[in-house]
PDB file of N, CA and C in Angstrom:
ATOM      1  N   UNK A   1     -13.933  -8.074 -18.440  1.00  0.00           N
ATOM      2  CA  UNK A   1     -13.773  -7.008 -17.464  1.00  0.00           C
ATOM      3  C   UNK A   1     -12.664  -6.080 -17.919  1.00  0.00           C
ATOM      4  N   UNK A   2     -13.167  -4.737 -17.605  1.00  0.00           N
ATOM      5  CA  UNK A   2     -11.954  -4.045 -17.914  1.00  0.00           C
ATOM      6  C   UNK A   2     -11.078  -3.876 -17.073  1.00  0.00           C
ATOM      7  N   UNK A   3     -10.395  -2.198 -17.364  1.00  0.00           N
ATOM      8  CA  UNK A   3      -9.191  -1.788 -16.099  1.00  0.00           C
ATOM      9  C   UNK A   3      -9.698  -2.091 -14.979  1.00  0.00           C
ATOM     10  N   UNK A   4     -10.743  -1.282 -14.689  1.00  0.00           N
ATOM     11  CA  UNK A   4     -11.349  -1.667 -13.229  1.00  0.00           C
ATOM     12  C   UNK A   4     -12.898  -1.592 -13.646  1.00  0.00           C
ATOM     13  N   UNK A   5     -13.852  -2.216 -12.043  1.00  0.00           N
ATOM     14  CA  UNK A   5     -15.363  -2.480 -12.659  1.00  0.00           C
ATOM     15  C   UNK A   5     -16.263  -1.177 -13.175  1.00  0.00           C
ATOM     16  N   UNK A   6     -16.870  -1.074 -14.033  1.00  0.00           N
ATOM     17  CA  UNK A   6     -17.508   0.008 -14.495  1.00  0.00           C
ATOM     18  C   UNK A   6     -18.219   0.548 -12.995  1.00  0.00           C
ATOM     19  N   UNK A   7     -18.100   2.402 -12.944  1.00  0.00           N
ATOM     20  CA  UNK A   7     -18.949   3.012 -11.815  1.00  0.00           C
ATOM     21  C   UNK A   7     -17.657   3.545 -10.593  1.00  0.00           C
ATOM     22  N   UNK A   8     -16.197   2.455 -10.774  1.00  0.00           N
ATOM     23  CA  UNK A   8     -15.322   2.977  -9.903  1.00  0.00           C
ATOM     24  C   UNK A   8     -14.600   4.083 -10.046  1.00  0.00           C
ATOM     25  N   UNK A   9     -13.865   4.615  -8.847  1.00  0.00           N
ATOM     26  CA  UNK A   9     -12.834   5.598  -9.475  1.00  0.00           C
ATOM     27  C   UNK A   9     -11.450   4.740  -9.844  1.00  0.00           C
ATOM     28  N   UNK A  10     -10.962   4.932 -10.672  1.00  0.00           N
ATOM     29  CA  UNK A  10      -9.173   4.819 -10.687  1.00  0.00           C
ATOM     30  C   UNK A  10      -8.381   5.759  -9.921  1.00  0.00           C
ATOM     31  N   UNK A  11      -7.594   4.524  -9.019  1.00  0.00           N
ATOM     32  CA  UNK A  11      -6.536   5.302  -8.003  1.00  0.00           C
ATOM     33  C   UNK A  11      -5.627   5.351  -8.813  1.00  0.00           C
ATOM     34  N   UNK A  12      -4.971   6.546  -9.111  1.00  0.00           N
ATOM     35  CA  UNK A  12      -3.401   6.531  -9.733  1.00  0.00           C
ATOM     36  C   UNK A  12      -2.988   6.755  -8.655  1.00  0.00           C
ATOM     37  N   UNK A  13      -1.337   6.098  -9.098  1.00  0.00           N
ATOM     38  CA  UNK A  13      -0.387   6.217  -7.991  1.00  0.00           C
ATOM     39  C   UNK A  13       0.766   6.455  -9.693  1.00  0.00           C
ATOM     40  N   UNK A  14       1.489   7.950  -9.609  1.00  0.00           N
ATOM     41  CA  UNK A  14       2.298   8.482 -10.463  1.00  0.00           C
ATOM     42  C   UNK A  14       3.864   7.917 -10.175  1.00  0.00           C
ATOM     43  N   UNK A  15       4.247   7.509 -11.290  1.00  0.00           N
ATOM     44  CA  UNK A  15       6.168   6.931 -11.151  1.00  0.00           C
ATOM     45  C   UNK A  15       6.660   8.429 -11.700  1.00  0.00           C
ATOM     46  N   UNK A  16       7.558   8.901 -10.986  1.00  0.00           N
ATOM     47  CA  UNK A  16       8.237  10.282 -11.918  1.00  0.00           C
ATOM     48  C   UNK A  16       7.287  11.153 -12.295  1.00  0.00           C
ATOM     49  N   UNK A  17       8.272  12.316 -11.746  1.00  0.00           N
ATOM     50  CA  UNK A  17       8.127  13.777 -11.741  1.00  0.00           C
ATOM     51  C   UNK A  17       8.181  14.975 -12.716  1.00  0.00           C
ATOM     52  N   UNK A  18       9.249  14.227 -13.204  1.00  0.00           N
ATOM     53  CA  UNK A  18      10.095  15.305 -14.268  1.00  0.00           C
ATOM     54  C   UNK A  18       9.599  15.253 -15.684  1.00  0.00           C
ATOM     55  N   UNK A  19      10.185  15.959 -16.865  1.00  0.00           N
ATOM     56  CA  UNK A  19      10.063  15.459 -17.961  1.00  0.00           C
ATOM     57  C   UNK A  19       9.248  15.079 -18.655  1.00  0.00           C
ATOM     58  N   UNK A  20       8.462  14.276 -19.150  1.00  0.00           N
ATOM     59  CA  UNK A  20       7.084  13.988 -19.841  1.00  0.00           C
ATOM     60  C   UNK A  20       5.549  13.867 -18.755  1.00  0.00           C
ATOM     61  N   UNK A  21       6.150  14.152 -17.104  1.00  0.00           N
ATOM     62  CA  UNK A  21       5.375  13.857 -16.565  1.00  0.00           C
ATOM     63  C   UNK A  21       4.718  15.111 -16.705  1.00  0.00           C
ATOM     64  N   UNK A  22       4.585  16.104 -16.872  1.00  0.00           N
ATOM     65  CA  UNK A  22       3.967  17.590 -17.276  1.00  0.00           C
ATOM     66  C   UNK A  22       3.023  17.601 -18.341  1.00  0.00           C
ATOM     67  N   UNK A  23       3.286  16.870 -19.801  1.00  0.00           N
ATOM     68  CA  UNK A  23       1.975  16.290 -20.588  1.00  0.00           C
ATOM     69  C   UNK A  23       1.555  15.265 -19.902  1.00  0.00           C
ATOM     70  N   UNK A  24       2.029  14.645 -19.086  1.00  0.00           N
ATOM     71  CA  UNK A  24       0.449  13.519 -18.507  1.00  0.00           C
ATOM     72  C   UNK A  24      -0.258  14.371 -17.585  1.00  0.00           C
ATOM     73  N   UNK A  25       0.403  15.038 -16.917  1.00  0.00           N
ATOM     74  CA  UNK A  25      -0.282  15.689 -16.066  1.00  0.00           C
ATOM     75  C   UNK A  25      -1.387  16.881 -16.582  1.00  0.00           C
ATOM     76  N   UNK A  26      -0.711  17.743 -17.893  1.00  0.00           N
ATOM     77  CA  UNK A  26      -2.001  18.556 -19.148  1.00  0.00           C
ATOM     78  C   UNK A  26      -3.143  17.636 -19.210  1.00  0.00           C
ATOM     79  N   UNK A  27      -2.919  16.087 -19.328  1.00  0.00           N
ATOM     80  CA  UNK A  27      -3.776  15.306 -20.069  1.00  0.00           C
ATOM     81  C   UNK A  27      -4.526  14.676 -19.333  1.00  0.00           C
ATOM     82  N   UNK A  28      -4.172  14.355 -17.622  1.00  0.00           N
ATOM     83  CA  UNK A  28      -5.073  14.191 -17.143  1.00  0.00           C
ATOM     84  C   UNK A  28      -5.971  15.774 -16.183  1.00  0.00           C
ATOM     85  N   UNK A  29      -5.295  16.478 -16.463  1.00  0.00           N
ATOM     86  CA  UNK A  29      -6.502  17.835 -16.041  1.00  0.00           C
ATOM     87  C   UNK A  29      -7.480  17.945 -17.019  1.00  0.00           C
ATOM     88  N   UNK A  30      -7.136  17.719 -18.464  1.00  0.00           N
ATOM     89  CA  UNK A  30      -8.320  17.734 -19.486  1.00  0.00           C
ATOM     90  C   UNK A  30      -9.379  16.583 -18.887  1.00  0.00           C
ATOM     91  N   UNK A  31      -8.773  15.156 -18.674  1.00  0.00           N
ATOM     92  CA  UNK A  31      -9.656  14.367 -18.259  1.00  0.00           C
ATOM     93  C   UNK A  31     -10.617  14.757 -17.135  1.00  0.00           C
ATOM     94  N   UNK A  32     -10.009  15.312 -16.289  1.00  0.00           N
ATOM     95  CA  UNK A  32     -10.826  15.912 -15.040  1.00  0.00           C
ATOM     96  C   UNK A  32     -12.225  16.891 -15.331  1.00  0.00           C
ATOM     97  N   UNK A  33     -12.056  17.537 -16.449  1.00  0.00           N
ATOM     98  CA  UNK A  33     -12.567  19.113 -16.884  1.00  0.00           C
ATOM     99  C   UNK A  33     -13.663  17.618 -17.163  1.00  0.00           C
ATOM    100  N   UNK A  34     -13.594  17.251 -17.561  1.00  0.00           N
ATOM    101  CA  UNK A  34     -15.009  16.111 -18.606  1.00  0.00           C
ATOM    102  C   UNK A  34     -15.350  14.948 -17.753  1.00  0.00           C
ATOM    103  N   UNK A  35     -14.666  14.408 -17.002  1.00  0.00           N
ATOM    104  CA  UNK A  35     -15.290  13.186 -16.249  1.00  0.00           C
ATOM    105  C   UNK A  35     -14.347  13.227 -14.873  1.00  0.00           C
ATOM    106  N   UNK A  36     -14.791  14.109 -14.027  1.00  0.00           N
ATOM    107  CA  UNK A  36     -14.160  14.615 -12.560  1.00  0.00           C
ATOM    108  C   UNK A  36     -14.002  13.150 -11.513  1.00  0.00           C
ATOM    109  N   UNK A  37     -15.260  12.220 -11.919  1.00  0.00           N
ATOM    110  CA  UNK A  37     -14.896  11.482 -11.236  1.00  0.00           C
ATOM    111  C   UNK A  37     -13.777  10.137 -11.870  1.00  0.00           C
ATOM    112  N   UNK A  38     -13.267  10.195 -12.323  1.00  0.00           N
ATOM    113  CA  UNK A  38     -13.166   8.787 -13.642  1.00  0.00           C
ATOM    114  C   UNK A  38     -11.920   8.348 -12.750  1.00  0.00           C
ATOM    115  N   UNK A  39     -11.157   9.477 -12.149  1.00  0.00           N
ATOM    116  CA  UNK A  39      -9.747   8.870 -11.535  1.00  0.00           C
ATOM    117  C   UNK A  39      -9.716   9.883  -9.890  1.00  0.00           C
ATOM    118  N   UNK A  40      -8.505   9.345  -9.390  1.00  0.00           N
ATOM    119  CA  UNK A  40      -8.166  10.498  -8.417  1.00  0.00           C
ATOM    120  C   UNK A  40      -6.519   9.786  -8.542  1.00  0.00           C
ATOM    121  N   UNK A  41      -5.634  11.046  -8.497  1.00  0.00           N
ATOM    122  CA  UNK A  41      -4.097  10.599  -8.134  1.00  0.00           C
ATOM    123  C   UNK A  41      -4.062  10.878  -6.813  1.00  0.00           C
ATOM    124  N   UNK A  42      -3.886   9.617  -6.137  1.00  0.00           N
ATOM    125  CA  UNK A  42      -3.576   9.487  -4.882  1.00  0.00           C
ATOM    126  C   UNK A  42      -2.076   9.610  -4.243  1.00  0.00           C
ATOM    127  N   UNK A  43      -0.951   9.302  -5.292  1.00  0.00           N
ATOM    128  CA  UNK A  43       0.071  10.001  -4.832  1.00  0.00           C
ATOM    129  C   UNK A  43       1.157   9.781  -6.184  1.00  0.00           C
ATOM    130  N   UNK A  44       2.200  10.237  -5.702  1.00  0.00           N
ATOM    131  CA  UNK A  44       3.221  10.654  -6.577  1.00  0.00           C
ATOM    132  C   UNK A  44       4.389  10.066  -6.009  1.00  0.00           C
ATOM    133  N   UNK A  45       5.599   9.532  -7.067  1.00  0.00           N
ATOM    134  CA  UNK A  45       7.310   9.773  -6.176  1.00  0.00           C
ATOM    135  C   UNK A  45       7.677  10.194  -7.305  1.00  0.00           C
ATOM    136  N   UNK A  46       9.203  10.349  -7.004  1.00  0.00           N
ATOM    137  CA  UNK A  46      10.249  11.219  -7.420  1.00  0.00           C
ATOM    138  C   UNK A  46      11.060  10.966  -6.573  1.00  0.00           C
ATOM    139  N   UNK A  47      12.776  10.364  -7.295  1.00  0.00           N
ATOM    140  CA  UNK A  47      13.927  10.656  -6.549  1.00  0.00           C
ATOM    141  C   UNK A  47      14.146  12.197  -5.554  1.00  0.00           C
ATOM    142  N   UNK A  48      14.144  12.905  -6.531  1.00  0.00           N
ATOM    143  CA  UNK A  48      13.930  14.270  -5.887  1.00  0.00           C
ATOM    144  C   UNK A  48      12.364  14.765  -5.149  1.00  0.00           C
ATOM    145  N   UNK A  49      12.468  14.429  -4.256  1.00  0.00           N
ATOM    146  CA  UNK A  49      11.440  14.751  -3.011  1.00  0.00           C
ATOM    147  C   UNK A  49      10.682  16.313  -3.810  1.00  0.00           C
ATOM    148  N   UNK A  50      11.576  17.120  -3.308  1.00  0.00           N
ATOM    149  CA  UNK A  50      10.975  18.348  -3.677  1.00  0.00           C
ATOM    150  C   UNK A  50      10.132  18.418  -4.889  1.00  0.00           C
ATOM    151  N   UNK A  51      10.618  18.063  -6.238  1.00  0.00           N
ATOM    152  CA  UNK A  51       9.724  17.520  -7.424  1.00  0.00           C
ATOM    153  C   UNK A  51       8.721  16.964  -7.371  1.00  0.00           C
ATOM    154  N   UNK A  52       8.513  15.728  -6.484  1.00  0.00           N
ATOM    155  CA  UNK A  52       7.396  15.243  -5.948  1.00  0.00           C
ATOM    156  C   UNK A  52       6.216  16.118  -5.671  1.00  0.00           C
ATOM    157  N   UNK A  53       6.429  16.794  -4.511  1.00  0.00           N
ATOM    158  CA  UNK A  53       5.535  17.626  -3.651  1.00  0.00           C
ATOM    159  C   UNK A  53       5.160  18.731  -4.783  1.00  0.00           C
ATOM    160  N   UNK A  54       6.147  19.918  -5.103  1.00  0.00           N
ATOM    161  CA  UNK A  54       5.593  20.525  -6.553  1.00  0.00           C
ATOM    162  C   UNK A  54       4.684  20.087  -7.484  1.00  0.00           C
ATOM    163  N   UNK A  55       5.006  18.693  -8.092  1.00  0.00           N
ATOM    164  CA  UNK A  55       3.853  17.962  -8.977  1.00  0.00           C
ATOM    165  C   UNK A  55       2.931  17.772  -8.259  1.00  0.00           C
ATOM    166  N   UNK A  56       2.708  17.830  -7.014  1.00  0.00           N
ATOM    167  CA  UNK A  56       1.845  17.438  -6.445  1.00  0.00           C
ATOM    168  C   UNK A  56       0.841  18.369  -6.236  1.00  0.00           C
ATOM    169  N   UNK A  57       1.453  19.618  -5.598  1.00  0.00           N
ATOM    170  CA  UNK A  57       0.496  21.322  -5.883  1.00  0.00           C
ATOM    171  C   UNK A  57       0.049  21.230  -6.935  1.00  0.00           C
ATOM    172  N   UNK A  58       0.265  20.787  -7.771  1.00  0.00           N
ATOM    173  CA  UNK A  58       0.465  21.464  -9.425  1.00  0.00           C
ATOM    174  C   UNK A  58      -1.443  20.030  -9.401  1.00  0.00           C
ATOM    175  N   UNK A  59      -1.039  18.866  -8.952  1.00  0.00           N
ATOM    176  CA  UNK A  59      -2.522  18.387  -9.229  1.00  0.00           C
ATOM    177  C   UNK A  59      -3.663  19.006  -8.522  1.00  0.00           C
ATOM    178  N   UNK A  60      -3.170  19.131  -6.932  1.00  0.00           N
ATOM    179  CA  UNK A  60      -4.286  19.415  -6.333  1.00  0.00           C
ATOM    180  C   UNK A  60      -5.004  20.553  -6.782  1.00  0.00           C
ATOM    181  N   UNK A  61      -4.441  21.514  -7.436  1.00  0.00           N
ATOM    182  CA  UNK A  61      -4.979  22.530  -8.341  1.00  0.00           C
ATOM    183  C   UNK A  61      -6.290  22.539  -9.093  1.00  0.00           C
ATOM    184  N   UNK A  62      -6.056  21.111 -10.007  1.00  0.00           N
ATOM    185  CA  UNK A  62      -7.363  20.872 -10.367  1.00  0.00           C
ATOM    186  C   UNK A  62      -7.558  19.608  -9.681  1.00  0.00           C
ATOM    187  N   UNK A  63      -7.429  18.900  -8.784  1.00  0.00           N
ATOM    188  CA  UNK A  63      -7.898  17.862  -8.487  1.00  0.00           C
ATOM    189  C   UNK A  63      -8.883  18.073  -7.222  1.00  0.00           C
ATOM    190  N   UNK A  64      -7.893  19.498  -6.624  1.00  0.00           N
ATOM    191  CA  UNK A  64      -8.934  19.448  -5.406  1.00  0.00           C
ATOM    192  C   UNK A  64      -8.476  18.517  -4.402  1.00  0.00           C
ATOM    193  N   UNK A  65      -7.397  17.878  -4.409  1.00  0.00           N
ATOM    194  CA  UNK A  65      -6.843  17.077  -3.246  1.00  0.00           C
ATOM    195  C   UNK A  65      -5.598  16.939  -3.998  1.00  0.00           C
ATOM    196  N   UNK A  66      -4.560  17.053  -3.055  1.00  0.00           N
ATOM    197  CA  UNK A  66      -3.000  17.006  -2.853  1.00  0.00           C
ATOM    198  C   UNK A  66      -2.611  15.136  -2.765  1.00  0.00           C
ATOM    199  N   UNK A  67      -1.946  14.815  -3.841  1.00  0.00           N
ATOM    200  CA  UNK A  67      -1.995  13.476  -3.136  1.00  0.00           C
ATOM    201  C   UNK A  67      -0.203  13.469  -2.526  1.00  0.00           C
ATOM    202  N   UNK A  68      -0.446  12.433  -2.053  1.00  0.00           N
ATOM    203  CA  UNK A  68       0.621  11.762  -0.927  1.00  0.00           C
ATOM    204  C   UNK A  68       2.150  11.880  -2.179  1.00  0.00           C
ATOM    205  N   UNK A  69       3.150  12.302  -1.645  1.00  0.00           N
ATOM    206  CA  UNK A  69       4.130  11.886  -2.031  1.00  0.00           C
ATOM    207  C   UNK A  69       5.679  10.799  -1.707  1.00  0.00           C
ATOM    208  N   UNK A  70       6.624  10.546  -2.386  1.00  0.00           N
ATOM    209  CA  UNK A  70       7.197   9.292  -1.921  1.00  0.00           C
ATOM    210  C   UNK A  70       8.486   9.591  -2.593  1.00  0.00           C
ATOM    211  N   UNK A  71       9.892   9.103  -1.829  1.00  0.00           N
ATOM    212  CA  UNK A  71      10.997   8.919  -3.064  1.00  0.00           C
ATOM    213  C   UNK A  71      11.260   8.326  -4.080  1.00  0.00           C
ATOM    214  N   UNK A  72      10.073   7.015  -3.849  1.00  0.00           N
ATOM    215  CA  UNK A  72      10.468   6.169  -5.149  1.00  0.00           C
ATOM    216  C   UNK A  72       9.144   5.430  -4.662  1.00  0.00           C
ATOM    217  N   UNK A  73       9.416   4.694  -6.318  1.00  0.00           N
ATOM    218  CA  UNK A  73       8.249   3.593  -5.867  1.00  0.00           C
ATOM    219  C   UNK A  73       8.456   2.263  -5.727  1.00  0.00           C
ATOM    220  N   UNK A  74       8.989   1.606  -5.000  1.00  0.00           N
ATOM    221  CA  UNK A  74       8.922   0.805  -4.029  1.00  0.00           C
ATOM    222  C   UNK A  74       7.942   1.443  -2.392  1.00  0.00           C
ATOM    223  N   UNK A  75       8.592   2.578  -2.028  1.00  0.00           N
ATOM    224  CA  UNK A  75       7.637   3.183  -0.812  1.00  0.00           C
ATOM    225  C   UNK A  75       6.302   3.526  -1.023  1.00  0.00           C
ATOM    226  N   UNK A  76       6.068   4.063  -1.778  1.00  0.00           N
ATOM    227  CA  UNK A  76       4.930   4.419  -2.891  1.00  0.00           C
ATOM    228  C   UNK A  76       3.743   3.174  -2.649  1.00  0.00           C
ATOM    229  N   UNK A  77       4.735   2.017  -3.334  1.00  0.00           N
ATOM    230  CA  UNK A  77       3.456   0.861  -3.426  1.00  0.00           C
ATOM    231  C   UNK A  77       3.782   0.045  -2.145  1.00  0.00           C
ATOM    232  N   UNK A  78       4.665   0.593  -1.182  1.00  0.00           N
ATOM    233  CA  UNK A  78       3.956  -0.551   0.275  1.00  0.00           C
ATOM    234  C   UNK A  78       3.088   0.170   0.629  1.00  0.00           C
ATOM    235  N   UNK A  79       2.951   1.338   0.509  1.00  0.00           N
ATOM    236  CA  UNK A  79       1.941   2.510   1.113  1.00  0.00           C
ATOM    237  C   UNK A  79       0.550   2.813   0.571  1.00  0.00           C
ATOM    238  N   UNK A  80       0.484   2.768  -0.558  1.00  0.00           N
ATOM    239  CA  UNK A  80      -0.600   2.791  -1.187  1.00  0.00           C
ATOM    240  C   UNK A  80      -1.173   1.962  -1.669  1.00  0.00           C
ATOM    241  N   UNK A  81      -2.846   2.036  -1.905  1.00  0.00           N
ATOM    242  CA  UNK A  81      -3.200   0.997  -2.505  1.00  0.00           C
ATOM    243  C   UNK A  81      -3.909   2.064  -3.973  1.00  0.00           C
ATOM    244  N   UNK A  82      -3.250   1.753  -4.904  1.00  0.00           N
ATOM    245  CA  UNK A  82      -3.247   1.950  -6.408  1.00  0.00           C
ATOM    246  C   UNK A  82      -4.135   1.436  -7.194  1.00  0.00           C
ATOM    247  N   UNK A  83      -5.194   1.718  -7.956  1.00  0.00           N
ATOM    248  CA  UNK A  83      -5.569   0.474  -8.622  1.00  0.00           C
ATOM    249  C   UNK A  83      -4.700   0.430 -10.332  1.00  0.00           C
ATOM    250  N   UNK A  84      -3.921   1.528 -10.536  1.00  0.00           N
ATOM    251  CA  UNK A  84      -3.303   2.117 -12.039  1.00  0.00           C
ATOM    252  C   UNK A  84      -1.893   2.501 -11.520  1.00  0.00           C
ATOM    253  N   UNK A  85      -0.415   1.961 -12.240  1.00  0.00           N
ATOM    254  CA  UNK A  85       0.547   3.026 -11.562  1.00  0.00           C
ATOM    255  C   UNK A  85       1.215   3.415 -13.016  1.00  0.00           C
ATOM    256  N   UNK A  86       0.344   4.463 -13.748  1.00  0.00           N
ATOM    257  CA  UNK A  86       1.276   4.894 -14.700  1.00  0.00           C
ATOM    258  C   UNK A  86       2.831   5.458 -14.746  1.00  0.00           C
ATOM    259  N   UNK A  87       3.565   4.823 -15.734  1.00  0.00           N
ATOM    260  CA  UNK A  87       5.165   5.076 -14.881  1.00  0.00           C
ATOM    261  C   UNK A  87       5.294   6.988 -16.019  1.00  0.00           C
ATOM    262  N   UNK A  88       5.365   8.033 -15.693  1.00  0.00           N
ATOM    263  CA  UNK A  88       5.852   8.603 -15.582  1.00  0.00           C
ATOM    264  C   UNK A  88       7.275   9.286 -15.560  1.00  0.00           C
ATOM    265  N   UNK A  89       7.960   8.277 -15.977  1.00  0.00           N
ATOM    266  CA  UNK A  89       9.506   8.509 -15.302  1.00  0.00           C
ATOM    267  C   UNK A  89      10.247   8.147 -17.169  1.00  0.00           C
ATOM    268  N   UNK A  90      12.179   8.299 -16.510  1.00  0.00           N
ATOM    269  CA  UNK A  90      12.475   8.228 -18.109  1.00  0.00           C
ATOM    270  C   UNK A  90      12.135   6.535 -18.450  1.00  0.00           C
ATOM    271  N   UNK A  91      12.384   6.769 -20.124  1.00  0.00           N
ATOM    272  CA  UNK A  91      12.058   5.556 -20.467  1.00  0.00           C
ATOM    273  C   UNK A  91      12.990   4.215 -19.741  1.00  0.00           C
ATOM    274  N   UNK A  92      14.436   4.499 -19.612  1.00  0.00           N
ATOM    275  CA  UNK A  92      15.260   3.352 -19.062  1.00  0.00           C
ATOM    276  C   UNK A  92      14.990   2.857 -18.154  1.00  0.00           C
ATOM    277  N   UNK A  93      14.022   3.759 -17.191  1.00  0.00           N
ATOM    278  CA  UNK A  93      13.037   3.092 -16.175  1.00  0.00           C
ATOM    279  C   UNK A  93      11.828   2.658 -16.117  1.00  0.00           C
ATOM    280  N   UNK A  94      11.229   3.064 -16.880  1.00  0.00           N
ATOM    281  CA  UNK A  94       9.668   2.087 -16.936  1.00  0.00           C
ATOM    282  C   UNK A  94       9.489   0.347 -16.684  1.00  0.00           C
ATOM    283  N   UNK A  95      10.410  -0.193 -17.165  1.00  0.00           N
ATOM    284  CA  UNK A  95      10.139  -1.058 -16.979  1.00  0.00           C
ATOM    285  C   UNK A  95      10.419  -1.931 -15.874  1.00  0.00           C
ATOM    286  N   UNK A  96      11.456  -1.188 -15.129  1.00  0.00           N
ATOM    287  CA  UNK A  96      12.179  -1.639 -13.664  1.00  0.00           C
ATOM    288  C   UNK A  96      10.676  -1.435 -12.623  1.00  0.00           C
ATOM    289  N   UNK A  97      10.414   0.219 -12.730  1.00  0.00           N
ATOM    290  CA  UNK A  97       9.195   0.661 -11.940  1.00  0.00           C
ATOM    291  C   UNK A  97       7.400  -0.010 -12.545  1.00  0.00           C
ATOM    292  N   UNK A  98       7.664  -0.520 -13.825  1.00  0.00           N
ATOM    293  CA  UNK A  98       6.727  -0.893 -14.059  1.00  0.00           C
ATOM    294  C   UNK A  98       6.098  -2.533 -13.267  1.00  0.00           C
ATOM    295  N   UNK A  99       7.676  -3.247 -13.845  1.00  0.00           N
ATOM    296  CA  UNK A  99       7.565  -4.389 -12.979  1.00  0.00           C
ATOM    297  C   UNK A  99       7.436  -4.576 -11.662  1.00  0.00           C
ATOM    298  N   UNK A 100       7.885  -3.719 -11.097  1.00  0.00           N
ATOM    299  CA  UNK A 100       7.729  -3.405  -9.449  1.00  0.00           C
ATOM    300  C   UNK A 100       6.542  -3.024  -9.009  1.00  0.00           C
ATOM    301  N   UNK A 101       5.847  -2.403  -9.756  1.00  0.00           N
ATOM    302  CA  UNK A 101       4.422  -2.374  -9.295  1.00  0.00           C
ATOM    303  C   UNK A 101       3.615  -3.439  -9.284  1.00  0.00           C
ATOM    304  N   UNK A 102       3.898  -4.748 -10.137  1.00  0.00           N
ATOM    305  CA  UNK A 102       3.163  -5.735 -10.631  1.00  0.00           C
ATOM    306  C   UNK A 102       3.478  -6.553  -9.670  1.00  0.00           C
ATOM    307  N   UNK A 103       4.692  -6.603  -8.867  1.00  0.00           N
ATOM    308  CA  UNK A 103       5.202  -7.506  -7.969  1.00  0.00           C
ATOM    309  C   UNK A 103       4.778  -7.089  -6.510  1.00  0.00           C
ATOM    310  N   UNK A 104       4.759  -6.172  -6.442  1.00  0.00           N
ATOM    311  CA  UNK A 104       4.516  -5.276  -4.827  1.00  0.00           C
ATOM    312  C   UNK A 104       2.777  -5.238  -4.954  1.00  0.00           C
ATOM    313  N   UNK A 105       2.239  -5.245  -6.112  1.00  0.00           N
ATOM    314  CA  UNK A 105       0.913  -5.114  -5.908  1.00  0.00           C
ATOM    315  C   UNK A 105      -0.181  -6.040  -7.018  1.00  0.00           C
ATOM    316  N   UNK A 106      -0.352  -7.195  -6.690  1.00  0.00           N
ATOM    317  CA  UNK A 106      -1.139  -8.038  -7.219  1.00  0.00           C
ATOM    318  C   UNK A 106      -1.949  -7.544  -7.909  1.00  0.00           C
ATOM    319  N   UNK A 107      -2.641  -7.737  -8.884  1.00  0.00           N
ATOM    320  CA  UNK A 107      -3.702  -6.604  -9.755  1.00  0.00           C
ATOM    321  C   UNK A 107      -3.546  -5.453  -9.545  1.00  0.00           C
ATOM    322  N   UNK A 108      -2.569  -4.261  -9.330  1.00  0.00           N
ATOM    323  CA  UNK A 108      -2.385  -3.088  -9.443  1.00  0.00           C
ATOM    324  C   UNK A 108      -1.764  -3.158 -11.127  1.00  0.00           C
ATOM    325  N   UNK A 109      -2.460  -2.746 -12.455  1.00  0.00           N
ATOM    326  CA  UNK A 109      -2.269  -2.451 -13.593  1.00  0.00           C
ATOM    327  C   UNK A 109      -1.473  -1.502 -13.666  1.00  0.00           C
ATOM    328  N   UNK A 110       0.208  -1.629 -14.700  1.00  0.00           N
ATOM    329  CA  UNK A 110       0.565  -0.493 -15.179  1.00  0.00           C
ATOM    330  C   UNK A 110       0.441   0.181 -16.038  1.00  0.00           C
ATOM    331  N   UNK A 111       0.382   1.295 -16.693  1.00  0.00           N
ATOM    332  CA  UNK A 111       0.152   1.648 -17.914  1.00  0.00           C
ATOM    333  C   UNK A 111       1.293   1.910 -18.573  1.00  0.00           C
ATOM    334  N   UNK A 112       1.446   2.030 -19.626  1.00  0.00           N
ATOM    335  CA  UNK A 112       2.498   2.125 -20.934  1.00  0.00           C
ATOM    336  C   UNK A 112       2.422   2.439 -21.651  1.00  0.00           C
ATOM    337  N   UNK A 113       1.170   3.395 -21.830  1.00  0.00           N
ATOM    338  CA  UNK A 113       0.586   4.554 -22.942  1.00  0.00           C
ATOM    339  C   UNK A 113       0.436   6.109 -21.907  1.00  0.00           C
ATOM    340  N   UNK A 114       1.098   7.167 -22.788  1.00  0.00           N
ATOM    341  CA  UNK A 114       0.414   8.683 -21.951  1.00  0.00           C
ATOM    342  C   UNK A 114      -1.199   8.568 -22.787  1.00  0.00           C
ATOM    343  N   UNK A 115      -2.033   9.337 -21.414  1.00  0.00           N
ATOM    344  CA  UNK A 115      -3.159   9.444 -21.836  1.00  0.00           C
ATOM    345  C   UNK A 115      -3.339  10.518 -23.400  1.00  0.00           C
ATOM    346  N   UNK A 116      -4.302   9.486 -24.022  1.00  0.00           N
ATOM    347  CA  UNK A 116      -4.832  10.092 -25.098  1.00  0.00           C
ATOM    348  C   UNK A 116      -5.648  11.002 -25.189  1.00  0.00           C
ATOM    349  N   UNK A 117      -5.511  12.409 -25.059  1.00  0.00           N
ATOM    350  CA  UNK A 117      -6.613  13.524 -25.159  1.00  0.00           C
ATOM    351  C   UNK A 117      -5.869  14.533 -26.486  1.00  0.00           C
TER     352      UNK A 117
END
């Protein structure tokens, strides 16, 4: 079995706003342009709130839906149900927010690669 069962969508739920999150975000609008259904980002955090919500315009753009935003992710993942939480954020944190997703959410997969397009 893979990420998830063939035919579903992938829920992202985004760690961080700033910084490299702008090529994931290029890279998943390319994904969108070619397979619209393959994911949906259901929400976003960011220490900085405002960053949040901005990245967040910035998907619904091409996503066509605004997802939910959060200060961090701990709130993020009591709130959502994720099936992907790519961490987004600087590297000294990935692995704090990575592990936290794995703990707060039983089979919620993190990723640790930016998408390849």
């Amino acid at each position: 079995m893979g990420l998830v069962e063939t035919g579903k969508t992938v829920r992202l739920a985004l760690i961080g706003a700033g910084g490299i999150a702008g090529a994931h975000l290029r890279g998943y609008a390319k994904i969108k342009e070619v397979e619209p259904d393959k994911f949906e980002i259901v929400a976003i955090c960011d220490p900085v709130i405002d960053r949040a919500k901005e990245f967040a315009a910035h998907i619904a753009a091409f996503q066509g839906k605004e997802p939910r935003t959060y200060p961090d992710h701990e709130a993020l993942l009591k709130a959502e149900k994720a099936t992907v939480t790519p961490p987004t954020s600087p590297p000294r944190t990935i692995f704090i927010t990575s592990r936290g997703s794995l703990a707060w959410r039983k089979g919620c997969t993190s990723w640790w690669k930016s998408p390849s397009v």
